[in-house]
N, C-alpha and C. Protein backbone atom coordinates (compact mmCIF):
# COMPACT_ATOMS: atom_id res chain seq x y z
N UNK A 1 0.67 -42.51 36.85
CA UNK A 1 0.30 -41.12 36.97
C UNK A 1 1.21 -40.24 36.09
N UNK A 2 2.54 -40.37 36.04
CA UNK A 2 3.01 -40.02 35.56
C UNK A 2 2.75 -40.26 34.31
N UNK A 3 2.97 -41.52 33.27
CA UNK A 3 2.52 -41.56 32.01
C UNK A 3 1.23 -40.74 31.78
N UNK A 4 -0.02 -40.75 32.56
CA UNK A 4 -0.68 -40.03 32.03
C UNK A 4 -0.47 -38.47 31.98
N UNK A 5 -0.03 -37.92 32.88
CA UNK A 5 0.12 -36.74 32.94
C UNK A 5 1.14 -36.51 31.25
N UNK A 6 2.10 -37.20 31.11
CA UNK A 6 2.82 -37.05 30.18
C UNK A 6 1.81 -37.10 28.69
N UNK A 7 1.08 -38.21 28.51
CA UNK A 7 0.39 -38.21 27.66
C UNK A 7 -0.79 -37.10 27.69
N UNK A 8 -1.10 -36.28 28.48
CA UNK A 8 -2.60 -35.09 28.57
C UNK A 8 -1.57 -33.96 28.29
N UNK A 9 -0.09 -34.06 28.35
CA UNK A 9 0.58 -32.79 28.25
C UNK A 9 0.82 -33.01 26.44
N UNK A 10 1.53 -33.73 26.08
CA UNK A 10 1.49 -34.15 24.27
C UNK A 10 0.18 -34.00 23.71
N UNK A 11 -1.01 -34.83 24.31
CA UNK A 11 -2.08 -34.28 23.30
C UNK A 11 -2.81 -32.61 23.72
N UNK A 12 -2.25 -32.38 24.38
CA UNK A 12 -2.78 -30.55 24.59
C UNK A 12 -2.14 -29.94 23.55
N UNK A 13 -0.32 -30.22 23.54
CA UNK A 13 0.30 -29.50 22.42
C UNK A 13 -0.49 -29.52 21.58
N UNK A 14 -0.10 -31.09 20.59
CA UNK A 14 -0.58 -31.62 19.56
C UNK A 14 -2.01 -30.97 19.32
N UNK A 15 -3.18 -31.13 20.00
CA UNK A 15 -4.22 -30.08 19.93
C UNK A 15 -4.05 -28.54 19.35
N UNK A 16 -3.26 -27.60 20.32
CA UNK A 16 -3.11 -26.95 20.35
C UNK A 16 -2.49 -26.32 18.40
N UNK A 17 -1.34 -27.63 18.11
CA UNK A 17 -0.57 -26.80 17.13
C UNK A 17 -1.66 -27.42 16.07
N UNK A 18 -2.60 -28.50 15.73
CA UNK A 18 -3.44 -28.64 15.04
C UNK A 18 -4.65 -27.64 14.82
N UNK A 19 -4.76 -27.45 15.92
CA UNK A 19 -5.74 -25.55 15.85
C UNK A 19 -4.93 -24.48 15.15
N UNK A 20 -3.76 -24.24 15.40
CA UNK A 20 -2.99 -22.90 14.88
C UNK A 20 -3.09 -23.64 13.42
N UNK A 21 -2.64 -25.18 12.70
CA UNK A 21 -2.08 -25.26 11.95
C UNK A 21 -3.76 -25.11 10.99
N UNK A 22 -4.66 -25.37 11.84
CA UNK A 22 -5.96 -25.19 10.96
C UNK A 22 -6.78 -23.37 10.64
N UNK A 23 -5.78 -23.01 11.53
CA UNK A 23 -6.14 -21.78 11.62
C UNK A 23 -5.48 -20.78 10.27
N UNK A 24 -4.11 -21.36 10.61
CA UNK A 24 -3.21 -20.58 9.44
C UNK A 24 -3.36 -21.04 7.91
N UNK A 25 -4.40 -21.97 7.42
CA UNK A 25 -4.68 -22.83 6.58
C UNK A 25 -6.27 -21.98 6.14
N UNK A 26 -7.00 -21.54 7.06
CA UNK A 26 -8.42 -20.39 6.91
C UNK A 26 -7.51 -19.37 6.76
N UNK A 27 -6.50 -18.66 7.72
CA UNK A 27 -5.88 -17.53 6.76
C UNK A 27 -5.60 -17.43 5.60
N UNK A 28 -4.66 -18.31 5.50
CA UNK A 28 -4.26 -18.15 3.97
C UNK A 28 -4.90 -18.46 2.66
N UNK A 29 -6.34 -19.31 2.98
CA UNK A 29 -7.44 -19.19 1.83
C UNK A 29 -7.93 -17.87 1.70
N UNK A 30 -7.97 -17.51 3.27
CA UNK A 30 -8.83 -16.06 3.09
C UNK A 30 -8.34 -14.82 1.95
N UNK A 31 -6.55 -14.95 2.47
CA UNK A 31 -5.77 -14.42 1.68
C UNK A 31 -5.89 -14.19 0.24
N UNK A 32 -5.58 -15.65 -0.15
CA UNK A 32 -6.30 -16.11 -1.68
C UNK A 32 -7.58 -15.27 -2.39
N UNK A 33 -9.02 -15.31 -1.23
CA UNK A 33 -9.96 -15.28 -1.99
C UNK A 33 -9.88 -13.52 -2.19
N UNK A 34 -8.99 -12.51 -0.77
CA UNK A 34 -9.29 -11.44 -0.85
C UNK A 34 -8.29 -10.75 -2.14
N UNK A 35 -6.92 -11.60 -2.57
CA UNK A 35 -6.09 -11.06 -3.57
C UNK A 35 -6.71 -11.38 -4.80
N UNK A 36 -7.22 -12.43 -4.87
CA UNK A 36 -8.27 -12.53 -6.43
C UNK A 36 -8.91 -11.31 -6.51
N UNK A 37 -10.08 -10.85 -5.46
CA UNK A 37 -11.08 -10.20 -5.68
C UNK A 37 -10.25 -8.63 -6.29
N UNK A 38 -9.32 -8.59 -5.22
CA UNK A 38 -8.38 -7.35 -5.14
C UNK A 38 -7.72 -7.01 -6.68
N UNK A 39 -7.48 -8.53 -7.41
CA UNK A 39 -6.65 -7.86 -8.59
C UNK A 39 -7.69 -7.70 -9.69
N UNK A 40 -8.57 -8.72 -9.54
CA UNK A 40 -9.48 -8.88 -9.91
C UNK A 40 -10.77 -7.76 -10.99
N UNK A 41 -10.95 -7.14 -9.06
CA UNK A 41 -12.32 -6.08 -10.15
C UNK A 41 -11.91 -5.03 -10.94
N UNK A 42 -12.90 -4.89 -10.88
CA UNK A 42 -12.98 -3.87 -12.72
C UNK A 42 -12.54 -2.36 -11.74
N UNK A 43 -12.50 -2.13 -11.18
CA UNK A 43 -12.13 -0.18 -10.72
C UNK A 43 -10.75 -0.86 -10.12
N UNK A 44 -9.93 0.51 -10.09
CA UNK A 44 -9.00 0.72 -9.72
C UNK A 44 -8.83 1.28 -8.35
N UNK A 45 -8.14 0.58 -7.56
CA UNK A 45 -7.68 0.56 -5.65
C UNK A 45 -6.55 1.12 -5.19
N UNK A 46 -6.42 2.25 -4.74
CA UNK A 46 -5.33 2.93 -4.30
C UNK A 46 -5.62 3.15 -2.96
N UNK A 47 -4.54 2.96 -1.82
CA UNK A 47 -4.87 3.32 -0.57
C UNK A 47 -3.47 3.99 0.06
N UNK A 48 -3.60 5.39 0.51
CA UNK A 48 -2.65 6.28 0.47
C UNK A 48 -2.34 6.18 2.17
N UNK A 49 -1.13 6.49 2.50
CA UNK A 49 -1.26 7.05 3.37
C UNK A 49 -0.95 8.83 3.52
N UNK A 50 -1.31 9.48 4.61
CA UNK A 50 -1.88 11.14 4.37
C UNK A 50 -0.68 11.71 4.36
N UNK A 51 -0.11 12.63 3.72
CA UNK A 51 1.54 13.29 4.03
C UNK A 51 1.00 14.60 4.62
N UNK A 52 1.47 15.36 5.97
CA UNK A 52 1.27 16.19 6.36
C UNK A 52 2.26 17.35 6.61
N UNK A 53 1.75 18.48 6.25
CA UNK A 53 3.17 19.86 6.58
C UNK A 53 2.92 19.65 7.58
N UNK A 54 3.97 20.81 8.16
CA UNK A 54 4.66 21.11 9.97
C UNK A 54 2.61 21.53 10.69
N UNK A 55 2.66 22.10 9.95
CA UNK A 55 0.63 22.67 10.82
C UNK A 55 0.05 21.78 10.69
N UNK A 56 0.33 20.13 9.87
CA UNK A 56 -0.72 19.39 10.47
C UNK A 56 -1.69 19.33 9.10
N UNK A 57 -1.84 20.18 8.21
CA UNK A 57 -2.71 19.81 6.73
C UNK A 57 -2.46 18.79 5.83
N UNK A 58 -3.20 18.12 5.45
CA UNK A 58 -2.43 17.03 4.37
C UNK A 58 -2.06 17.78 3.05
N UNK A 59 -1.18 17.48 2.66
CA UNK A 59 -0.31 18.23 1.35
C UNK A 59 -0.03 16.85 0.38
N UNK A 60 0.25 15.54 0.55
CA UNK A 60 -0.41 14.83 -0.27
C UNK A 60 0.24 13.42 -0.07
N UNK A 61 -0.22 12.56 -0.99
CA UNK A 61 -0.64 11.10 -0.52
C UNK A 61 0.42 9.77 -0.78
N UNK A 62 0.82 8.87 -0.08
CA UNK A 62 2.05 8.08 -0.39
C UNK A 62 1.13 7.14 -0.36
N UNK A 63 1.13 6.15 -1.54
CA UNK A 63 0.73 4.88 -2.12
C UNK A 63 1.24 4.39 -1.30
N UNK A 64 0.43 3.40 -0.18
CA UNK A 64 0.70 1.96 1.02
C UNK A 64 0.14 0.75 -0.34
N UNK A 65 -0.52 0.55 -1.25
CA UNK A 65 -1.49 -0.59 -1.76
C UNK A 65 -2.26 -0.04 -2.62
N UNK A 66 -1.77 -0.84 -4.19
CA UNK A 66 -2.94 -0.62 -4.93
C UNK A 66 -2.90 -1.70 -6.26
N UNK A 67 -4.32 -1.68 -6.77
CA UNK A 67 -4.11 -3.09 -7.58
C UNK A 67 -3.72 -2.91 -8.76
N UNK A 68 -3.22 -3.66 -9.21
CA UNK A 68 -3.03 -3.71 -11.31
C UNK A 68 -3.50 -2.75 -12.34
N UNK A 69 -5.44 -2.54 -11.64
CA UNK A 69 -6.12 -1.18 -12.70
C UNK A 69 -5.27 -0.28 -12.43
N UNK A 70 -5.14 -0.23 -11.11
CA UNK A 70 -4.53 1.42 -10.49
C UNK A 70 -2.84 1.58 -10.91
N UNK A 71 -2.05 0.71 -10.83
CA UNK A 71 -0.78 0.49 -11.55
C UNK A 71 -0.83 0.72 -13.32
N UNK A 72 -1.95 0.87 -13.53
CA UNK A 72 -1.88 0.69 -15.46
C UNK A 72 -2.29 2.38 -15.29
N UNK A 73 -3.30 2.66 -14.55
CA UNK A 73 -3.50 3.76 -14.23
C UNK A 73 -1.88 5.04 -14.45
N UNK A 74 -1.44 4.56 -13.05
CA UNK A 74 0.04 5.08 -13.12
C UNK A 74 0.81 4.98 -14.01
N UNK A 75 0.84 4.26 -14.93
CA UNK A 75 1.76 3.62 -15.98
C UNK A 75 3.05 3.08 -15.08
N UNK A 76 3.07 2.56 -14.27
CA UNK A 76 4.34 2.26 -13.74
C UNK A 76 3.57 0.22 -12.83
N UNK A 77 4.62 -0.06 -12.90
CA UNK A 77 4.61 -1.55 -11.95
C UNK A 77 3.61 -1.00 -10.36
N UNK A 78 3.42 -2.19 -10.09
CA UNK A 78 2.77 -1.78 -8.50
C UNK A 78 3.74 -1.89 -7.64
N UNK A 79 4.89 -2.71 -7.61
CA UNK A 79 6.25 -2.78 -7.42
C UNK A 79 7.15 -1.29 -7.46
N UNK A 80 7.16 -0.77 -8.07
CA UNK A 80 7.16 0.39 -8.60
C UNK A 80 6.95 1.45 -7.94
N UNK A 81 4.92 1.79 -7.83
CA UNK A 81 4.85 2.81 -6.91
C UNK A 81 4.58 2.48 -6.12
N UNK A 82 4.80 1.28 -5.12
CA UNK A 82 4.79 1.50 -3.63
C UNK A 82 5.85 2.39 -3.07
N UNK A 83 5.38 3.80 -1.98
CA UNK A 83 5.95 4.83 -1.62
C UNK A 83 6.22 5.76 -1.83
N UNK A 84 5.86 5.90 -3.41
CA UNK A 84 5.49 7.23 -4.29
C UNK A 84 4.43 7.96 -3.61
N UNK A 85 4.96 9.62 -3.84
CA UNK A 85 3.49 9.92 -3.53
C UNK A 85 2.30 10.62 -4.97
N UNK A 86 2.03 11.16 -4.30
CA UNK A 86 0.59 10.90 -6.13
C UNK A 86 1.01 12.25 -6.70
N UNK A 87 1.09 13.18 -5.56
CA UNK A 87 1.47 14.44 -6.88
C UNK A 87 2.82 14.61 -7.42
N UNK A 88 3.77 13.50 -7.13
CA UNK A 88 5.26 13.31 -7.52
C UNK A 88 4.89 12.47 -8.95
N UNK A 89 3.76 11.87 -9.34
CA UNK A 89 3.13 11.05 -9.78
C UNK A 89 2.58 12.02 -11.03
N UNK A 90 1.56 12.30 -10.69
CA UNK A 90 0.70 13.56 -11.27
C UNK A 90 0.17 14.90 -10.81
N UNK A 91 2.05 15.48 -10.85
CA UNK A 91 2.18 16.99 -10.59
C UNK A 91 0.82 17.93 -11.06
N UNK A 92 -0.04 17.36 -12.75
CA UNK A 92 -0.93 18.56 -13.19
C UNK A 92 -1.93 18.40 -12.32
N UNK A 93 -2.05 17.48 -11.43
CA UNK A 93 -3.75 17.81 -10.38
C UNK A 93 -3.82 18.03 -8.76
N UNK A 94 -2.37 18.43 -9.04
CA UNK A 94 -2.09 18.96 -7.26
C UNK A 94 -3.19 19.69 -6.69
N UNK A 95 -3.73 20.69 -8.07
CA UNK A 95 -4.38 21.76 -7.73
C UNK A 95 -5.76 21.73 -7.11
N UNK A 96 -6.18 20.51 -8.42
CA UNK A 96 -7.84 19.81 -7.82
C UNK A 96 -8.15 19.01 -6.84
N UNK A 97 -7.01 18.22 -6.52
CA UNK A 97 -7.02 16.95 -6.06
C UNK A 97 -6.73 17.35 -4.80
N UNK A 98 -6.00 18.16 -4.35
CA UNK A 98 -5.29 18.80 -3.03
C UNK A 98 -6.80 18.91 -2.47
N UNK A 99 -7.78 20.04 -2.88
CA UNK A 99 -8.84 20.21 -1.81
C UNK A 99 -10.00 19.09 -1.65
N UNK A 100 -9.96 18.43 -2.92
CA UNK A 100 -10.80 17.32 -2.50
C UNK A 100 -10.18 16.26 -1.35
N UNK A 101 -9.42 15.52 -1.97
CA UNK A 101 -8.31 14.53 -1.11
C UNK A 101 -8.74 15.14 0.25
N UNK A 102 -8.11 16.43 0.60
CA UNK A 102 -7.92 16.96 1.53
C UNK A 102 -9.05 17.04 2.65
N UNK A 103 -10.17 17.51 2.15
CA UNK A 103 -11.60 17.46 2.29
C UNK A 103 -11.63 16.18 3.02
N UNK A 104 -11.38 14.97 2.44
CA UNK A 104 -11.69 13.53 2.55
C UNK A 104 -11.04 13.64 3.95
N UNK A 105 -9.97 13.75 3.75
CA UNK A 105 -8.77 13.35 5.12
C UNK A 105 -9.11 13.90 6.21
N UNK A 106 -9.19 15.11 5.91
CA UNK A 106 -9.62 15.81 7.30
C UNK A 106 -11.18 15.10 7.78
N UNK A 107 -11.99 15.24 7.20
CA UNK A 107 -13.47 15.24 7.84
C UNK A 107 -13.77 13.29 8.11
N UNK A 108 -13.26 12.89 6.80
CA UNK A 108 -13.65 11.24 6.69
C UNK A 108 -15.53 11.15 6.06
N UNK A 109 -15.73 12.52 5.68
CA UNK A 109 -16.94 12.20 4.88
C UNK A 109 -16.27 11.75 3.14
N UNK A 110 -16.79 10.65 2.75
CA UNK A 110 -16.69 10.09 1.39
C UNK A 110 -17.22 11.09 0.06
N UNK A 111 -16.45 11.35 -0.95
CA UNK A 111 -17.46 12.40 -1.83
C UNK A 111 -16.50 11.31 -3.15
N UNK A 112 -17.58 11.54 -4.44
CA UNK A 112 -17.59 10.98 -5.14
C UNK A 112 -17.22 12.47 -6.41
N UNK A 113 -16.17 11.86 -7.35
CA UNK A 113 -16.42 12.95 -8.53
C UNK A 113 -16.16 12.29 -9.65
N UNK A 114 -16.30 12.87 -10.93
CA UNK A 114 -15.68 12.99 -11.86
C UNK A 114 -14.77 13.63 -12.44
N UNK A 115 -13.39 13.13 -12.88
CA UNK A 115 -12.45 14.12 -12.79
C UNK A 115 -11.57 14.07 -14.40
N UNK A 116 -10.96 14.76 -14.99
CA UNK A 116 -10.35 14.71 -16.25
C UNK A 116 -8.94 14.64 -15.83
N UNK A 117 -8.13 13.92 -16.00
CA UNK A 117 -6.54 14.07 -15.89
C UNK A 117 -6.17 15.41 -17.05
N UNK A 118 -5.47 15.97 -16.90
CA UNK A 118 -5.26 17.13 -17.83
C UNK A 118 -3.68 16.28 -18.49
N UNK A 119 -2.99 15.72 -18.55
CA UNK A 119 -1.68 15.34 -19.55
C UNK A 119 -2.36 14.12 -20.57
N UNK A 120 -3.58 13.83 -20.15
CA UNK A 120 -3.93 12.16 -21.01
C UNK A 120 -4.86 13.11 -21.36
N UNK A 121 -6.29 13.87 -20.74
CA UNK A 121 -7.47 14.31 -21.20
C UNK A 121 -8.14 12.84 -20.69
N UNK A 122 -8.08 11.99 -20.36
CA UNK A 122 -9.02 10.85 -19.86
C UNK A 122 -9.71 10.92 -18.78
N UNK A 123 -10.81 10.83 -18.41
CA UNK A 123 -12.14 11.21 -17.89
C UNK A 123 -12.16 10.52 -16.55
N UNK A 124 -12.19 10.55 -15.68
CA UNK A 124 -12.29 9.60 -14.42
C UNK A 124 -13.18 9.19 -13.62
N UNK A 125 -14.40 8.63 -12.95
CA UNK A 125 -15.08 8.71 -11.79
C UNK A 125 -14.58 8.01 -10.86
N UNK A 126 -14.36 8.50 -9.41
CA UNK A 126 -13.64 8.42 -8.33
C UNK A 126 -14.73 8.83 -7.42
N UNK A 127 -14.29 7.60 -6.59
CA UNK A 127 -14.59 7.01 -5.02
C UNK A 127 -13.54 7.66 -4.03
N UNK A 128 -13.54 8.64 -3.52
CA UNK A 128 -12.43 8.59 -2.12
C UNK A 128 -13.36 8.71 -0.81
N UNK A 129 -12.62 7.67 -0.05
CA UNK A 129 -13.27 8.01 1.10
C UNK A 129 -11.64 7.43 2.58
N UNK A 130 -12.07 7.61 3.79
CA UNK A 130 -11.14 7.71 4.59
C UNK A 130 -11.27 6.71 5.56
N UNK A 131 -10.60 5.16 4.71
CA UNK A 131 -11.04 3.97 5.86
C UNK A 131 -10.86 3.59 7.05
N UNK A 132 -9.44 4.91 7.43
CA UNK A 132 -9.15 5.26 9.23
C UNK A 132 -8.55 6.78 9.04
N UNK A 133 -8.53 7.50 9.85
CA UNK A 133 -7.61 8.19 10.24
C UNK A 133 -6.24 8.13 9.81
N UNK A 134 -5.51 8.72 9.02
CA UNK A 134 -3.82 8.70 8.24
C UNK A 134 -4.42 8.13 6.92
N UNK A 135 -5.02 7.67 6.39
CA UNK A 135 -5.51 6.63 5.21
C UNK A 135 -6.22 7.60 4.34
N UNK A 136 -6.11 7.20 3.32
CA UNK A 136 -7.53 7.67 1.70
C UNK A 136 -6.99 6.39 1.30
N UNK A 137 -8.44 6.16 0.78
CA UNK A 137 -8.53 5.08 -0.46
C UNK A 137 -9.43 5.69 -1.49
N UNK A 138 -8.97 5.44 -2.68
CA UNK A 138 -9.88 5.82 -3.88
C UNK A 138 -9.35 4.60 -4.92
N UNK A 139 -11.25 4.55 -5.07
CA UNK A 139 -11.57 3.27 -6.13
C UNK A 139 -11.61 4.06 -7.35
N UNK A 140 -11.74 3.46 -8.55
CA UNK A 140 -12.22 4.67 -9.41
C UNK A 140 -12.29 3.21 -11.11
N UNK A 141 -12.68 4.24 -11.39
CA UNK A 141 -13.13 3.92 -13.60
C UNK A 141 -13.03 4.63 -14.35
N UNK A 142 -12.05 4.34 -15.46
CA UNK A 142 -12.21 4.82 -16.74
C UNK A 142 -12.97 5.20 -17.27
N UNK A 143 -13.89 6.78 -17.53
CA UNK A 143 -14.87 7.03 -17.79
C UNK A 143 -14.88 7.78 -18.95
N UNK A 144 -13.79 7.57 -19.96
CA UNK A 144 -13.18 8.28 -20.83
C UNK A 144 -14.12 7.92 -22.16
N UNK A 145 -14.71 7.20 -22.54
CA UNK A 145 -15.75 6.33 -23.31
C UNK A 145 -17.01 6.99 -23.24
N UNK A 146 -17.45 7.08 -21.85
CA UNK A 146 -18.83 7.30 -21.45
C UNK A 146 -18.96 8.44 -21.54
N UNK A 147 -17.80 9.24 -21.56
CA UNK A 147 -18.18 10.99 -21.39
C UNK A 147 -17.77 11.30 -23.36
N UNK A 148 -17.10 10.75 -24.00
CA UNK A 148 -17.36 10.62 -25.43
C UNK A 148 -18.48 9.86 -26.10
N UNK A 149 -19.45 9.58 -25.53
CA UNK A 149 -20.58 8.96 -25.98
C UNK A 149 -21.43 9.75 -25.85
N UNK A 150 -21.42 10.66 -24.17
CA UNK A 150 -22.45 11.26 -24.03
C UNK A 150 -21.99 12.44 -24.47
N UNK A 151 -20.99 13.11 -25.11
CA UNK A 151 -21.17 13.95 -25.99
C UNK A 151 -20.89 14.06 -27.75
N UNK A 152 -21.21 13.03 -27.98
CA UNK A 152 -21.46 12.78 -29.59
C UNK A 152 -22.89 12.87 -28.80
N UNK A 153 -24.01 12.42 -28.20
CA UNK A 153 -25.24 12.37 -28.06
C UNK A 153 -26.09 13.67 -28.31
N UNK A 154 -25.38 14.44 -26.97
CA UNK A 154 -25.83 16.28 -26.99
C UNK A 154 -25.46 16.62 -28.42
N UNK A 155 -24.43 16.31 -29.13
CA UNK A 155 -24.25 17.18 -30.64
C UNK A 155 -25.32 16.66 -31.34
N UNK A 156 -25.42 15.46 -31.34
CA UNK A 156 -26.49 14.70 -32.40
C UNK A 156 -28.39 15.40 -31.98
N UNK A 157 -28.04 15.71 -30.76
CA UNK A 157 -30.05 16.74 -30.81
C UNK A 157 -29.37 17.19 -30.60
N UNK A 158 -28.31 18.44 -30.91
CA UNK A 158 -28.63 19.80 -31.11
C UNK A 158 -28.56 19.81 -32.31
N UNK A 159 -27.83 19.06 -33.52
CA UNK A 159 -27.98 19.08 -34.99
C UNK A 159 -29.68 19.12 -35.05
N UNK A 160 -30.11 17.85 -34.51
CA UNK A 160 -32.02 17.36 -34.59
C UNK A 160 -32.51 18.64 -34.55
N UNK A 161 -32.17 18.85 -32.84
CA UNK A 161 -32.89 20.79 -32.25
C UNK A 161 -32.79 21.37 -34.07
N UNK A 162 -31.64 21.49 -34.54
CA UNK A 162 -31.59 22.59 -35.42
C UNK A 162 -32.06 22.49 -36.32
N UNK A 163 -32.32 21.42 -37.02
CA UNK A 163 -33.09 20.43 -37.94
C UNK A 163 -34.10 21.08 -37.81
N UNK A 164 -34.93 21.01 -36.89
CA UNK A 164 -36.27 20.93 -36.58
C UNK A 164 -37.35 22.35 -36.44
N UNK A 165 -35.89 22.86 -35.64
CA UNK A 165 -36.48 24.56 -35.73
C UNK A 165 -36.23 25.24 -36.92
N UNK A 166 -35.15 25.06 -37.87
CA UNK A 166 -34.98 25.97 -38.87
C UNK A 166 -35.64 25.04 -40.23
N UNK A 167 -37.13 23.86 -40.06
CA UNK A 167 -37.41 23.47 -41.28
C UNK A 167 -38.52 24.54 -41.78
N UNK A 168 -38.25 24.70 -43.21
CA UNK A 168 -39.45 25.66 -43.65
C UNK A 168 -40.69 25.34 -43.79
N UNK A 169 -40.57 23.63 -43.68
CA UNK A 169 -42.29 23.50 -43.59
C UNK A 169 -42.80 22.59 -42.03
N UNK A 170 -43.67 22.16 -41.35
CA UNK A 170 -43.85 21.52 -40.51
C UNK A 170 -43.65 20.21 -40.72
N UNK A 171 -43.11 19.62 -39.28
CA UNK A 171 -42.41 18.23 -39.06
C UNK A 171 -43.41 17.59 -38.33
């Protein structure tokens, strides 16, 4: 009786730490597949947490996590700006960024923009939205290309437009 009892108590452990040890083995793939994806895609991942004055408004945002785009973004390591906050970062968009951000934090409705950094002039489209309460995350893309494409386009018909209206004979 005893031996058995001894032996149902060893294979319960043994059970037991073969479950955790299979368990912590699905974590840490999971890990894997979510830091690939994470360094991975093409937009840039910043997830803030909210800095608030004495009344309770958010006044602005301390980098908890963000990936490689968003570090090249910053020009600095991701090492780097963990704990920075963004307008210590980029003082010129306190101004814009304050009521949007802000917008986000308070309500947790998601709004999407396009935005110009004013020290680079590089073009942005941005994702913020509020994945809990204290949190912003904003995804975003280099849109600095696309908004110089689409305006060589508008110049090229309004040259056409002008072409067309000022020919002296019919086109």
């Amino acid at each position: 009786t005893e031996e058995r009892s001894l032996i149902d108590t060893v294979a319960e452990r043994l059970s037991r730490t073969i479950e955790r040890v299979w368990a912590d083995e699905g974590l840490r793939r999971g890990e894997e597949k979510y830091r690939l994806l994470f360094e991975q895609m093409h937009e840039s991942y910043t997830l803030y947490e909210v800095a608030r004055d004495s009344d309770g408004n958010p006044v602005d945002y301390k980098i908890l996590e963000l990936n490689e785009k968003a570090a090249d973004v910053f020009g600095y390591s991701q090492e780097e700006l963990i704990g920075w906050r963004l307008f210590d970062i980029f003082p010129a968009i306190r101004e814009g960024a304050s009521t949007i951000y802000g917008e986000v934090a308070e309500t947790g409705v998601p709004v999407q923009r396009r935005l110009q950094e004013p020290e680079s002039g590089r073009w942005y489209e941005l994702h913020i939205y509020r994945p809990r309460p204290g949190r912003l995350a904003v995804t975003g893309q280099d849109i600095t290309e696309q908004k110089k494409a689409e305006r060589a386009l508008r110049e090229s018909e309004e040259r056409f437009r002008g072409i067309f209206e000022q020919a002296g004979i019919g086109i």
